[in-house]
N, C-alpha and C. Protein backbone atom coordinates (compact mmCIF):
# COMPACT_ATOMS: atom_id res chain seq x y z
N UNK A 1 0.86 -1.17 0.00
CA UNK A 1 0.00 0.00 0.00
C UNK A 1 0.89 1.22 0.00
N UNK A 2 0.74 2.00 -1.00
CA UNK A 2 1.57 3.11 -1.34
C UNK A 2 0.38 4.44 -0.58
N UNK A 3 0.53 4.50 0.54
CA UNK A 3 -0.28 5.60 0.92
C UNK A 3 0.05 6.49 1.81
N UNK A 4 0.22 7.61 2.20
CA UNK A 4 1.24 8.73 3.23
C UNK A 4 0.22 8.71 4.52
N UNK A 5 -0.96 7.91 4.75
CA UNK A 5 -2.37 7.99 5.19
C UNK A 5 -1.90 7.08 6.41
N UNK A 6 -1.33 7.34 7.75
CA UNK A 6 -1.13 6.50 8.35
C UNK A 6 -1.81 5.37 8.83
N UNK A 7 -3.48 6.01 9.07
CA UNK A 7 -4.50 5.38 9.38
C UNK A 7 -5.08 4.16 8.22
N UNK A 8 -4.99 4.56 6.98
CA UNK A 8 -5.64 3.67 6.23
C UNK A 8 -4.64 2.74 6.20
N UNK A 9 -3.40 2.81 5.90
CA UNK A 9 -2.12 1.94 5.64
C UNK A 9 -2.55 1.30 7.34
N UNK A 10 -2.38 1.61 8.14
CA UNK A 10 -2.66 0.23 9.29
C UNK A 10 -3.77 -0.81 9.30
N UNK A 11 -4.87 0.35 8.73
CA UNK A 11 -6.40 -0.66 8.51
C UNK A 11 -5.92 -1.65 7.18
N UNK A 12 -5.52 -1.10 6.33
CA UNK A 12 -5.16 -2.00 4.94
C UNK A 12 -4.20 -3.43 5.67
N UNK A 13 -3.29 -3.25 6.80
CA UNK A 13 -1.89 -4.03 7.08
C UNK A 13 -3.09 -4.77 7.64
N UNK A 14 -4.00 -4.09 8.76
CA UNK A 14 -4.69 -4.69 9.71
C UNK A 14 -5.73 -6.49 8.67
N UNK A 15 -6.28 -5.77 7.89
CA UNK A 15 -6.94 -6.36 6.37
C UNK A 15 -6.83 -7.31 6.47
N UNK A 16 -5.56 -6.66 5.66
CA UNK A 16 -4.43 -8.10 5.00
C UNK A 16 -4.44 -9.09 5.72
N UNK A 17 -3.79 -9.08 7.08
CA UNK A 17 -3.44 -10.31 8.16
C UNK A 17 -4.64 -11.02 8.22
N UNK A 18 -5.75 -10.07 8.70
CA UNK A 18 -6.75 -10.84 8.53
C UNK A 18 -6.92 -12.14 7.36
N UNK A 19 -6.89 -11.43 6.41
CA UNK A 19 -7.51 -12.34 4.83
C UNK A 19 -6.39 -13.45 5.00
N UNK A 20 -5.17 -13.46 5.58
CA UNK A 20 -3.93 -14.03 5.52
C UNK A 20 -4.19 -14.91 6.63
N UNK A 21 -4.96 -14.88 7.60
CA UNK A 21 -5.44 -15.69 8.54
C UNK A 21 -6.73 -16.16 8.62
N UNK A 22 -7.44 -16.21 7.03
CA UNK A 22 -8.57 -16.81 6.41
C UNK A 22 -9.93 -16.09 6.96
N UNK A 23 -9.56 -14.77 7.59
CA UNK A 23 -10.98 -14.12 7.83
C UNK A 23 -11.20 -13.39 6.57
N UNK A 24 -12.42 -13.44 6.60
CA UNK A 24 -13.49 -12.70 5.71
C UNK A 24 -13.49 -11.19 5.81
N UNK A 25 -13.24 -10.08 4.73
CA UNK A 25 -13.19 -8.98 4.62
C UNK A 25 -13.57 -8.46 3.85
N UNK A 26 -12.55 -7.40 3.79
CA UNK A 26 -12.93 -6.54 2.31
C UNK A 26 -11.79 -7.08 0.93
N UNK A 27 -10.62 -7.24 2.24
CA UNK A 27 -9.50 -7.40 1.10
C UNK A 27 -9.95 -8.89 0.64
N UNK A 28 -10.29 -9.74 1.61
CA UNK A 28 -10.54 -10.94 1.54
C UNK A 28 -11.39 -11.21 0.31
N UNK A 29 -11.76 -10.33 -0.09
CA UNK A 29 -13.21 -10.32 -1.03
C UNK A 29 -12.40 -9.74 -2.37
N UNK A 30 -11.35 -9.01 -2.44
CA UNK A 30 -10.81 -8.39 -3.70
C UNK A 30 -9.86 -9.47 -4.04
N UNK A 31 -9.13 -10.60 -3.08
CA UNK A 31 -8.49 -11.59 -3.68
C UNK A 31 -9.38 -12.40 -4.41
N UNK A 32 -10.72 -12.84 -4.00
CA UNK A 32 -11.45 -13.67 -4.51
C UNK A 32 -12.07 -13.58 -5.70
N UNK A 33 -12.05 -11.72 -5.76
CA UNK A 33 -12.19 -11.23 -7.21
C UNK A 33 -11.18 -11.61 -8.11
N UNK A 34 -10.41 -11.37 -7.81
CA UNK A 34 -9.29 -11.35 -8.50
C UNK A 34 -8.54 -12.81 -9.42
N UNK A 35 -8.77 -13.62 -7.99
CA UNK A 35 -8.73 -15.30 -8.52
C UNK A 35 -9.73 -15.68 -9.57
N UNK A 36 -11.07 -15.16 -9.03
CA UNK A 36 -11.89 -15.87 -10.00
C UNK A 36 -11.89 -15.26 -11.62
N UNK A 37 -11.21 -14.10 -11.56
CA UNK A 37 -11.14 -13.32 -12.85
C UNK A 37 -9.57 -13.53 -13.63
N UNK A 38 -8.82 -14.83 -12.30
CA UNK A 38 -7.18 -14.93 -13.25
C UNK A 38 -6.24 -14.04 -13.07
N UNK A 39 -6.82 -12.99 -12.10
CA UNK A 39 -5.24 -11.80 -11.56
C UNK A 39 -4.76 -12.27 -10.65
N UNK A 40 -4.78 -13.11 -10.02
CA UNK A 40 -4.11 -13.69 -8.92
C UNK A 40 -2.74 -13.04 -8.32
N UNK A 41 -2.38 -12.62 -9.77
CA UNK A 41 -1.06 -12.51 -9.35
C UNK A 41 -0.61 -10.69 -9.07
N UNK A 42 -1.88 -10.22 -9.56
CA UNK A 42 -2.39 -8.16 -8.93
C UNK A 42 -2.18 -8.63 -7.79
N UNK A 43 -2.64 -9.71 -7.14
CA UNK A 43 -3.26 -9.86 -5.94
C UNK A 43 -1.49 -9.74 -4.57
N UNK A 44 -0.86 -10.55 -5.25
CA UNK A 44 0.45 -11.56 -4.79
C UNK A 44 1.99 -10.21 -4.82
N UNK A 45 1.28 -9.54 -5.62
CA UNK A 45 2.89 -8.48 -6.48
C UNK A 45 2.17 -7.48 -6.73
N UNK A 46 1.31 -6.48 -5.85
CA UNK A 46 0.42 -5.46 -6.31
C UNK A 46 1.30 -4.44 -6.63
N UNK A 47 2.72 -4.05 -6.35
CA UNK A 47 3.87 -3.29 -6.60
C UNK A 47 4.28 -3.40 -8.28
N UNK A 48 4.16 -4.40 -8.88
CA UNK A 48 4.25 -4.38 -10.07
C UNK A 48 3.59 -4.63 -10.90
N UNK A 49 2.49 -3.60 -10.47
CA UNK A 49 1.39 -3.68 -11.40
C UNK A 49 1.46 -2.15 -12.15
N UNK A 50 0.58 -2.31 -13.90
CA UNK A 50 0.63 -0.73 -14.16
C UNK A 50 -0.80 -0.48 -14.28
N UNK A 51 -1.14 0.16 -13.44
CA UNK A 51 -2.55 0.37 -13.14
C UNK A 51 -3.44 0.76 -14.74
N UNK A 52 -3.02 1.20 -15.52
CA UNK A 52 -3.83 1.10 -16.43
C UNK A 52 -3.63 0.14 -17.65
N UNK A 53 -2.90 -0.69 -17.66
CA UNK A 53 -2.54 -1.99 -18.03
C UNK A 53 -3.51 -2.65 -17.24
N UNK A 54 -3.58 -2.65 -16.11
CA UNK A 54 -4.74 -3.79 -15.47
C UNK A 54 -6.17 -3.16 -15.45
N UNK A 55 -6.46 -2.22 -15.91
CA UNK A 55 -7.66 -1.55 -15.85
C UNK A 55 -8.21 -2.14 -16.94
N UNK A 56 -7.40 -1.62 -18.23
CA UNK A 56 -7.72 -2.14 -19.45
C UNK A 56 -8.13 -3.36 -19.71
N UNK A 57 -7.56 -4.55 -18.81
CA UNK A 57 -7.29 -5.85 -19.04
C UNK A 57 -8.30 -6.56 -18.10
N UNK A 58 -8.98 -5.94 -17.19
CA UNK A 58 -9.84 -6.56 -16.02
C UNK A 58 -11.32 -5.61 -15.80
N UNK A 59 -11.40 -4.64 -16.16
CA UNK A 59 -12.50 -4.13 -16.67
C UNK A 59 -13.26 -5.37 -17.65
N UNK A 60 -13.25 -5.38 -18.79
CA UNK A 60 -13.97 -6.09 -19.91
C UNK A 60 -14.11 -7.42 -19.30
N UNK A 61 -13.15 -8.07 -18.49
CA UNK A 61 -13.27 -9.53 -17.91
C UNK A 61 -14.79 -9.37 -17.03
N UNK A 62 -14.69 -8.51 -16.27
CA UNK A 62 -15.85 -8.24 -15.33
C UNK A 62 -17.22 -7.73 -16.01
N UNK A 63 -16.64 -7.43 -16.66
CA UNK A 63 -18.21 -6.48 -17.63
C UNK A 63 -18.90 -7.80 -18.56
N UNK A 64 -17.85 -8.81 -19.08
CA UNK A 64 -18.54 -9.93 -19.53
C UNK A 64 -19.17 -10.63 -18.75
């Protein structure tokens, strides 16, 4: 999480562990997007992603 937002960056860390310790969330819910749509790997390496490379590419997946 690239964010200067101290508060959201702890809730996001807070998230994560969660989803990482099989609770149900929000993030928990954007991996599952993500799997079922084949980004798995946005999910795993979100640092090397180019956000409008994946916009382009996961938009239309979802819209079908």
């Amino acid at each position: 999480m690239d964010s200067d937002n101290i508060i959201l960056r702890t809730m996001y860390y807070a998230a994560l562990d969660d989803c990482i310790k099989g609770r149900t969330n929000w993030v928990s819910n954007i991996k599952h997007l993500f799997n079922e749509y084949e980004f798995a790997h946005i999910f795993d390496n979100p640092h090397s992603v180019d956000i409008k490379k994946f916009t382009l590419e996961f938009k239309p997946k979802v819209n079908d």
